[in-house]
PDB file of N, CA and C in Angstrom:
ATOM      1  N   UNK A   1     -26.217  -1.258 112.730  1.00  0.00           N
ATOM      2  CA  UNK A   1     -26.069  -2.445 113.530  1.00  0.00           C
ATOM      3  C   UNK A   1     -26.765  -2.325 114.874  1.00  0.00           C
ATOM      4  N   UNK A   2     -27.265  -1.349 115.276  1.00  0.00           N
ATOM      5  CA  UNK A   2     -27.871  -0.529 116.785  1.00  0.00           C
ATOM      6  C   UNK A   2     -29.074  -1.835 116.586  1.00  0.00           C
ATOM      7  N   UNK A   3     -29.620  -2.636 115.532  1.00  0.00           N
ATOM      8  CA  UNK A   3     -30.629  -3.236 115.438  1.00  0.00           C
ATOM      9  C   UNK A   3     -30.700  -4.542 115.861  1.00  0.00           C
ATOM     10  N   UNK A   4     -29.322  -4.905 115.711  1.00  0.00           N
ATOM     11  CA  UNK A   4     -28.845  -6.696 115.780  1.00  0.00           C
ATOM     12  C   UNK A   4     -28.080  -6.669 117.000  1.00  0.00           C
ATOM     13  N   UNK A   5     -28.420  -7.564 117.951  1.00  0.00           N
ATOM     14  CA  UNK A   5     -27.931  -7.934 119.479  1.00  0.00           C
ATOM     15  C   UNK A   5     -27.619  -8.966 119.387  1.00  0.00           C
ATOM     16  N   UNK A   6     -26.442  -9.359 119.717  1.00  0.00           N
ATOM     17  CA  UNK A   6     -25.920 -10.786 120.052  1.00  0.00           C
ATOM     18  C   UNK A   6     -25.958 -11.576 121.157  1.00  0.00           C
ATOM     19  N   UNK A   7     -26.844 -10.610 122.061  1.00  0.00           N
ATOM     20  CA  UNK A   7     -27.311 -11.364 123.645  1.00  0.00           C
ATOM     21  C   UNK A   7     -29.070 -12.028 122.867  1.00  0.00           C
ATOM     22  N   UNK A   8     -29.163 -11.470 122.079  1.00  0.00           N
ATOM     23  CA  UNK A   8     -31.289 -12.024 121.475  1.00  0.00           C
ATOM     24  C   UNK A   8     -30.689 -13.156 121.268  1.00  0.00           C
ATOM     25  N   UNK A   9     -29.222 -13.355 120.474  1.00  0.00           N
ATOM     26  CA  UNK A   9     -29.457 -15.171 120.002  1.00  0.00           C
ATOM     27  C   UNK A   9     -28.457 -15.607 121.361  1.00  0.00           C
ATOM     28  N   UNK A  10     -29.179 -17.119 121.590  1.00  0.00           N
ATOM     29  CA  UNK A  10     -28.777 -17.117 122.877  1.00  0.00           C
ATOM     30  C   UNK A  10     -28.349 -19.052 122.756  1.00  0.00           C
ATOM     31  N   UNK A  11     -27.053 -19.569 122.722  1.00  0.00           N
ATOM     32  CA  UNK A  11     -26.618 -21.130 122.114  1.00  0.00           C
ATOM     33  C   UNK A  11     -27.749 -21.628 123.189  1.00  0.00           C
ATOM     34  N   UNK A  12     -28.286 -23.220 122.013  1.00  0.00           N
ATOM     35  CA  UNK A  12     -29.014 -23.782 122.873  1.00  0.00           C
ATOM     36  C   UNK A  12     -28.573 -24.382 124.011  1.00  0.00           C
ATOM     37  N   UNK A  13     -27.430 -25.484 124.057  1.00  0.00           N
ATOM     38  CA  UNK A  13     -26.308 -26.183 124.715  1.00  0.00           C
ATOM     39  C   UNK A  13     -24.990 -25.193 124.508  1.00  0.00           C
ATOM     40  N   UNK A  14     -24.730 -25.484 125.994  1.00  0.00           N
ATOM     41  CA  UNK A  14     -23.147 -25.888 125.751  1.00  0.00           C
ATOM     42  C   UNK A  14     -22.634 -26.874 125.233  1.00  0.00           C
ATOM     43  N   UNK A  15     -21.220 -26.004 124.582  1.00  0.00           N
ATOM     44  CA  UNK A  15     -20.527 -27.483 124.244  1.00  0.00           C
ATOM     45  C   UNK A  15     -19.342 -28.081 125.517  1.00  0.00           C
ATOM     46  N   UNK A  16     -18.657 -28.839 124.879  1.00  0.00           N
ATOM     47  CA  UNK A  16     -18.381 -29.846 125.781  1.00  0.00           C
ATOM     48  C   UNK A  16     -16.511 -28.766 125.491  1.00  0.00           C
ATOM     49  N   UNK A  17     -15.999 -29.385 126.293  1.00  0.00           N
ATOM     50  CA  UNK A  17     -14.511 -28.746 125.899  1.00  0.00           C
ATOM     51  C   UNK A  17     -14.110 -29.081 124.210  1.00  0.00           C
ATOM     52  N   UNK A  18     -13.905 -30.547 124.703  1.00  0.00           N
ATOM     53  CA  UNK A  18     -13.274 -31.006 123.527  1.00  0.00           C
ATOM     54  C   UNK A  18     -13.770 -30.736 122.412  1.00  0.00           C
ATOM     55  N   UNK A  19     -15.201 -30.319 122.158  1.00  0.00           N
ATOM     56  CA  UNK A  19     -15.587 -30.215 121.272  1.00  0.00           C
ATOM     57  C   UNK A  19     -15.186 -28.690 120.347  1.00  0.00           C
ATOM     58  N   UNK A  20     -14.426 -27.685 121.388  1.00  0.00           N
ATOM     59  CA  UNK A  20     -13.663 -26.557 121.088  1.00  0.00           C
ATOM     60  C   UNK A  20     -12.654 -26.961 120.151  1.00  0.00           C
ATOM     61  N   UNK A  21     -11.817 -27.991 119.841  1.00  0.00           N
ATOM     62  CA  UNK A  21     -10.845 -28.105 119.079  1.00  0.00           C
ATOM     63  C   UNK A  21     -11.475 -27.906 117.995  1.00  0.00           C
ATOM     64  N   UNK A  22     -12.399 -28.580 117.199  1.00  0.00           N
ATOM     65  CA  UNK A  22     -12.724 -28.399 116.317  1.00  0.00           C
ATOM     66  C   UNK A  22     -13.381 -27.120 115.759  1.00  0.00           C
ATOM     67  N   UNK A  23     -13.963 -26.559 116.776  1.00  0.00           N
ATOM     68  CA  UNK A  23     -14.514 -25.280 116.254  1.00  0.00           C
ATOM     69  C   UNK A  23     -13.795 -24.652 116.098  1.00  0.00           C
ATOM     70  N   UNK A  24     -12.051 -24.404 116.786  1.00  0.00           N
ATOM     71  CA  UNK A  24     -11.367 -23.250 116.407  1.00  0.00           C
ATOM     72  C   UNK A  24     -10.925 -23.654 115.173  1.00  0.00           C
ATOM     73  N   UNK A  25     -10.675 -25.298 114.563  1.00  0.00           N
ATOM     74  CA  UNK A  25      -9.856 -25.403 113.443  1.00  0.00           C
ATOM     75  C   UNK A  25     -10.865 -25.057 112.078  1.00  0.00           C
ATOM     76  N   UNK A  26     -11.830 -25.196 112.646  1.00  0.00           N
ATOM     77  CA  UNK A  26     -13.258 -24.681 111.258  1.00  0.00           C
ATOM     78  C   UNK A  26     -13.027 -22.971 111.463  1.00  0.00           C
ATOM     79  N   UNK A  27     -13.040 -22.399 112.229  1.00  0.00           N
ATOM     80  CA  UNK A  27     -13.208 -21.025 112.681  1.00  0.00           C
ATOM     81  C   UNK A  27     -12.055 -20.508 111.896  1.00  0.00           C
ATOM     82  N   UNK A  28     -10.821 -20.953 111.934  1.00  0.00           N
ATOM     83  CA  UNK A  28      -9.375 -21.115 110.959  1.00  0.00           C
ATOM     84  C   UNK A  28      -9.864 -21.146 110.162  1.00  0.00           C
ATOM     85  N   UNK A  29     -10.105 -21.889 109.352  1.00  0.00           N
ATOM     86  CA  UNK A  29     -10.208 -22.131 108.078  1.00  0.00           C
ATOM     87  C   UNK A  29     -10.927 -21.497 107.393  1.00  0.00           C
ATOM     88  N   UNK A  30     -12.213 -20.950 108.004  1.00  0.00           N
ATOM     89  CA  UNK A  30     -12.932 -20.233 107.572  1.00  0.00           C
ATOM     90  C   UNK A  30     -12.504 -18.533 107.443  1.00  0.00           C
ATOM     91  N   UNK A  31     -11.615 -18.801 108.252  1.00  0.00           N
ATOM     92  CA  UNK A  31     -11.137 -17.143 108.176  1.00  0.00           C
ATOM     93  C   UNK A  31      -9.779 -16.761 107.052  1.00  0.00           C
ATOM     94  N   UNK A  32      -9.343 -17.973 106.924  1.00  0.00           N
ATOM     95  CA  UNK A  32      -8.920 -18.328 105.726  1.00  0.00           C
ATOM     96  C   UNK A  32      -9.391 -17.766 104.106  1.00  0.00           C
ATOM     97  N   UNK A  33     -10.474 -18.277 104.216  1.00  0.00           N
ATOM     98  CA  UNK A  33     -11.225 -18.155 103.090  1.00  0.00           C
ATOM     99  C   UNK A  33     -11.907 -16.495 102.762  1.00  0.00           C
ATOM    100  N   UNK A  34     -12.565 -16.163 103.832  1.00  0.00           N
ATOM    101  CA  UNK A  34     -13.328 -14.673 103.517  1.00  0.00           C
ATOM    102  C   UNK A  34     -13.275 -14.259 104.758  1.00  0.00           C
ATOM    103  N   UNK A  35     -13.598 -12.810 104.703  1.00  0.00           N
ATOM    104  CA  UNK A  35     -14.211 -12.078 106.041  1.00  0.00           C
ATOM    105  C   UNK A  35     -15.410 -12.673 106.271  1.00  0.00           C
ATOM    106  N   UNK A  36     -16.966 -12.678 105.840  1.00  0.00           N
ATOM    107  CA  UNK A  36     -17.523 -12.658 105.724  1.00  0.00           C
ATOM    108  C   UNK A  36     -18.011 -14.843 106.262  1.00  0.00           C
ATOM    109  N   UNK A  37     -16.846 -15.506 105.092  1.00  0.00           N
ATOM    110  CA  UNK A  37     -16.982 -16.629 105.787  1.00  0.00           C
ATOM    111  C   UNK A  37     -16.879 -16.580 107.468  1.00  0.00           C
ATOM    112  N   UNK A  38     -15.537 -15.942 107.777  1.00  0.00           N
ATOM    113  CA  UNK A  38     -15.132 -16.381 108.949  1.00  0.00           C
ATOM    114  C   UNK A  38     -16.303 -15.981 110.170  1.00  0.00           C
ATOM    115  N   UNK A  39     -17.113 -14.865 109.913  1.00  0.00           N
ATOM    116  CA  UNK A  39     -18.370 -14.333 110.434  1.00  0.00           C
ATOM    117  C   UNK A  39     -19.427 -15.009 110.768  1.00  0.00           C
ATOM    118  N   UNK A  40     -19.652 -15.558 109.461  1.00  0.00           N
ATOM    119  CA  UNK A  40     -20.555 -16.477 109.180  1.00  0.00           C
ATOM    120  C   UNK A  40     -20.381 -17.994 110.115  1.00  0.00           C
ATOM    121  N   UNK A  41     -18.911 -18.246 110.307  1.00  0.00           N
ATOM    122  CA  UNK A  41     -18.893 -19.802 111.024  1.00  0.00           C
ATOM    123  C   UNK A  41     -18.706 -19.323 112.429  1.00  0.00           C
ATOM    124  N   UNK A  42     -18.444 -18.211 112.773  1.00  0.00           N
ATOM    125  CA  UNK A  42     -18.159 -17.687 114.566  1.00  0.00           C
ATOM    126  C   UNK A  42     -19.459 -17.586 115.146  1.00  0.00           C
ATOM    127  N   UNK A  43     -20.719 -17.258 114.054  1.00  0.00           N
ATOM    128  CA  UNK A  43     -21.902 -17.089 114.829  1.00  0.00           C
ATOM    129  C   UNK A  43     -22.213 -19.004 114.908  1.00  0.00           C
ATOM    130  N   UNK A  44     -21.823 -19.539 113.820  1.00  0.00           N
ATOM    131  CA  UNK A  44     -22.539 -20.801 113.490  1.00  0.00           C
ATOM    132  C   UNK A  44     -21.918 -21.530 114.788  1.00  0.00           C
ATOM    133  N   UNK A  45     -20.764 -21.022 115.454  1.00  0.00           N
ATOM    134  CA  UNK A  45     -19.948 -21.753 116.616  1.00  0.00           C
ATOM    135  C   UNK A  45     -20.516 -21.297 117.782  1.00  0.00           C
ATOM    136  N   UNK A  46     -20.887 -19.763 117.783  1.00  0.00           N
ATOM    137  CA  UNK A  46     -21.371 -19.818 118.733  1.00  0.00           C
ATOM    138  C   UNK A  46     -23.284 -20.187 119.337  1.00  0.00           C
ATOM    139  N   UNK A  47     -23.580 -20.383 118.239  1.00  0.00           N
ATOM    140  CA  UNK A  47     -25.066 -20.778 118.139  1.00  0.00           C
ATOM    141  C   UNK A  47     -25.236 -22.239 118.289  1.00  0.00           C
ATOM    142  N   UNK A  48     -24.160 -22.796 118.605  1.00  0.00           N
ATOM    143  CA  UNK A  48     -23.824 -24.508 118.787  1.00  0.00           C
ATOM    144  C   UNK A  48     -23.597 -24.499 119.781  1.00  0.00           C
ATOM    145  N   UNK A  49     -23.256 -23.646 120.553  1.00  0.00           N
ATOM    146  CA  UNK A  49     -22.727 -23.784 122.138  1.00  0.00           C
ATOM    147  C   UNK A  49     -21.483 -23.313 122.977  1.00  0.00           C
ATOM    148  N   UNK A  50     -20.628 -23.545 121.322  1.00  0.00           N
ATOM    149  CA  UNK A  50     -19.283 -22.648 121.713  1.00  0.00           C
ATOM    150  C   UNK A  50     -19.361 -21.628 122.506  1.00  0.00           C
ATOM    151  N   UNK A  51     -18.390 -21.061 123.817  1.00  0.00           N
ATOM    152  CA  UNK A  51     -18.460 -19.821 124.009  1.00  0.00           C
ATOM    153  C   UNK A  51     -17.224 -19.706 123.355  1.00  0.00           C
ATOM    154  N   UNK A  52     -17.435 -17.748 123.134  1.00  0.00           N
ATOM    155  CA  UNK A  52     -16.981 -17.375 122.675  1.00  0.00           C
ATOM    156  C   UNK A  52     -15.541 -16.688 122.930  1.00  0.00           C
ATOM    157  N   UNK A  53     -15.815 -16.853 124.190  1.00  0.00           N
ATOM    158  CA  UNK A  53     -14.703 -16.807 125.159  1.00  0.00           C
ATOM    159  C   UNK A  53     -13.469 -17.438 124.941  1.00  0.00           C
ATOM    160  N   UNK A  54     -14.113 -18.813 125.580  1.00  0.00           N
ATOM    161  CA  UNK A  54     -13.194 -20.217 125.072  1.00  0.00           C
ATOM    162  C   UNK A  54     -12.431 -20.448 123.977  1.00  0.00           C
ATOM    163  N   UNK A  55     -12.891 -19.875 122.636  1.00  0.00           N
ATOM    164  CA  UNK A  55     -12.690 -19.881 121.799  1.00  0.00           C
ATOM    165  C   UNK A  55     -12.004 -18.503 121.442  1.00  0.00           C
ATOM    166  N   UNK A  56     -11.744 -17.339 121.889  1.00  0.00           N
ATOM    167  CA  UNK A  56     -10.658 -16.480 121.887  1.00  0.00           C
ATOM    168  C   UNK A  56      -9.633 -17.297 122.337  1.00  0.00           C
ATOM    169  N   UNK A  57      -9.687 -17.732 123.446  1.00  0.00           N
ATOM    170  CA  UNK A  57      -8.608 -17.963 123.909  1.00  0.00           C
ATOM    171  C   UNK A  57      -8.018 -19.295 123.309  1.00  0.00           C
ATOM    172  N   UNK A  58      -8.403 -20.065 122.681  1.00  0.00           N
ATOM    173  CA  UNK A  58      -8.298 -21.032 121.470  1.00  0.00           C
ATOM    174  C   UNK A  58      -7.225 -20.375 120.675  1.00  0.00           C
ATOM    175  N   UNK A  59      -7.999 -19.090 120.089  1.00  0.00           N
ATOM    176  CA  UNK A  59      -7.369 -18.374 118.902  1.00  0.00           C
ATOM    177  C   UNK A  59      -6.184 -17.981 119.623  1.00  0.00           C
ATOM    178  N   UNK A  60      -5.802 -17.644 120.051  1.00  0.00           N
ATOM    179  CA  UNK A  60      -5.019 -16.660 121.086  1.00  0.00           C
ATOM    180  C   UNK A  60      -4.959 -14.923 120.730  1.00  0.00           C
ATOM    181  N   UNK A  61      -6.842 -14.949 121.059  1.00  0.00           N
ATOM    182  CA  UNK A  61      -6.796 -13.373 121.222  1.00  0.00           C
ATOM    183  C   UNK A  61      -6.950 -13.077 122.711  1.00  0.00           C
ATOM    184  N   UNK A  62      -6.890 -12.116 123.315  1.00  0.00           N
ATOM    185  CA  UNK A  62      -6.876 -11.661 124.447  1.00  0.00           C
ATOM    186  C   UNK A  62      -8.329 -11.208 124.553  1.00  0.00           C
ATOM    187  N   UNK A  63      -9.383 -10.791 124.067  1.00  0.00           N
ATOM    188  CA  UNK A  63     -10.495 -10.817 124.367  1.00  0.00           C
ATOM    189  C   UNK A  63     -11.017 -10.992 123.191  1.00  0.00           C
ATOM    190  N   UNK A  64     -12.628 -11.336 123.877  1.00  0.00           N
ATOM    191  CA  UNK A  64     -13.818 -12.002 123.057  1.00  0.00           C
ATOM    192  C   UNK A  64     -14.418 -11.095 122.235  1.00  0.00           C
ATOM    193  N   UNK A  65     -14.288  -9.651 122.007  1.00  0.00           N
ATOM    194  CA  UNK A  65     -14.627  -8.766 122.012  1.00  0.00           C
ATOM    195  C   UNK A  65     -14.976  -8.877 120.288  1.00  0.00           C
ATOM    196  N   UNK A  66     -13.982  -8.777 119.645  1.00  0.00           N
ATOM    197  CA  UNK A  66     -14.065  -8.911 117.750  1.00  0.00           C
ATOM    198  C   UNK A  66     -14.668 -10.350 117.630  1.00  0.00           C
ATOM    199  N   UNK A  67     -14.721 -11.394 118.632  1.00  0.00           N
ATOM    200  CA  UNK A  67     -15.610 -12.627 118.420  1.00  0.00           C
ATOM    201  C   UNK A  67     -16.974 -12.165 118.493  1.00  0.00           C
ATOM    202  N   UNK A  68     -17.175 -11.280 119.138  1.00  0.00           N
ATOM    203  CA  UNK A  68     -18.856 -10.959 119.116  1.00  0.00           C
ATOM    204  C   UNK A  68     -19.116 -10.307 118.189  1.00  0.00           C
ATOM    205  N   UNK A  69     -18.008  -9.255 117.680  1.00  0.00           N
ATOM    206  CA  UNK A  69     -18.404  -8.583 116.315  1.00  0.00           C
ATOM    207  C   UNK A  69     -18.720  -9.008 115.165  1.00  0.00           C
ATOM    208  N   UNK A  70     -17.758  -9.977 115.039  1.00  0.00           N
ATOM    209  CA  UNK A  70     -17.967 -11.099 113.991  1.00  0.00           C
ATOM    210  C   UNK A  70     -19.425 -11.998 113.905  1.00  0.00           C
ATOM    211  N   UNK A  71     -19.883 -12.390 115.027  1.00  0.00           N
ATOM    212  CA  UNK A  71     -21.168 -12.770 115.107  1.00  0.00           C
ATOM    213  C   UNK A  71     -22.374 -12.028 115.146  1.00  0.00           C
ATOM    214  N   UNK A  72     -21.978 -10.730 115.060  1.00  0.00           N
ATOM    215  CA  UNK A  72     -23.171  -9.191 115.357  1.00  0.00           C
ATOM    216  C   UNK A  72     -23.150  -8.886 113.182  1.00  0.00           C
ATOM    217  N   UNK A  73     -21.917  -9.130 112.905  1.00  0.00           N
ATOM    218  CA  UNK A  73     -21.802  -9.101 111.233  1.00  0.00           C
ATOM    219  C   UNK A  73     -22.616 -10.129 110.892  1.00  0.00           C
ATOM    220  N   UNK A  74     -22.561 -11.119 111.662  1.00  0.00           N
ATOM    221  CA  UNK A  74     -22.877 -12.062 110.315  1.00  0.00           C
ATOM    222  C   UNK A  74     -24.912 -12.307 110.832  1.00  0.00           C
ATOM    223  N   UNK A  75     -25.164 -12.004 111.947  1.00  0.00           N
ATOM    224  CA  UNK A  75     -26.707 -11.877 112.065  1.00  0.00           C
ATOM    225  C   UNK A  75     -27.301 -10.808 111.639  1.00  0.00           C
ATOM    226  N   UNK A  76     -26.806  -9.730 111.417  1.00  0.00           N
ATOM    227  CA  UNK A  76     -27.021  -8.286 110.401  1.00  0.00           C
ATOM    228  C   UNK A  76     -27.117  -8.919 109.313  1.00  0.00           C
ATOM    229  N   UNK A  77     -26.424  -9.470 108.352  1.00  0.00           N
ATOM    230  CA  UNK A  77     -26.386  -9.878 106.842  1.00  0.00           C
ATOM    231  C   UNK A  77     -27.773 -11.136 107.151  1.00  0.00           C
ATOM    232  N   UNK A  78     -28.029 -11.603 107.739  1.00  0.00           N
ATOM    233  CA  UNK A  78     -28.916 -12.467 107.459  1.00  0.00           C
ATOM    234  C   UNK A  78     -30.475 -11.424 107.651  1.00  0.00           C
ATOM    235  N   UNK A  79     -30.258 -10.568 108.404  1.00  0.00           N
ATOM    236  CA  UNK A  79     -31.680  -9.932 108.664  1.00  0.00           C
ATOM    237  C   UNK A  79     -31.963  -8.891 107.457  1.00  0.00           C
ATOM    238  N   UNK A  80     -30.806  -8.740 106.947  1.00  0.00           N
ATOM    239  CA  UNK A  80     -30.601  -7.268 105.984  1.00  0.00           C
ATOM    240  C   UNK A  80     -31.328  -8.046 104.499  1.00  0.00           C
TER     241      UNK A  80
END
């Protein structure tokens, strides 16, 4: 993973607040379904604008930290 940086992809926009509700309830759902889904829609949230921040604290994790991992997984599987 020393190969894939999650500061190279960089959201074009921010999003708007409100527009956080929905990303955490897709971000849910998706984590629902697979590991791999839920990876897959945290980068897709944060490549929309979401921070990732915002969206811990949505989830109610205490840091952003496994949100970036999740998005460092799922841009590895696309380069791999």
């Amino acid at each position: 993973m020393q190969d894939v940086s999650v500061s190279k992809v960089r959201p074009r926009v921010r999003a708007k607040s409100e527009e956080l509700i929905g990303a955490t309830q897709r971000v849910k759902e998706a984590k629902a379904k697979s590991v791999d889904a839920y990876h897959d829609q945290l980068a897709a949230e944060y490549e929309s604008g979401i921070p990732l921040a915002n969206l811990a604290r949505s989830l109610s994790l205490s840091s952003a930290a496994p949100l970036y991992y999740g998005v460092q997984r799922s841009i590895q599987r696309r380069v791999e």
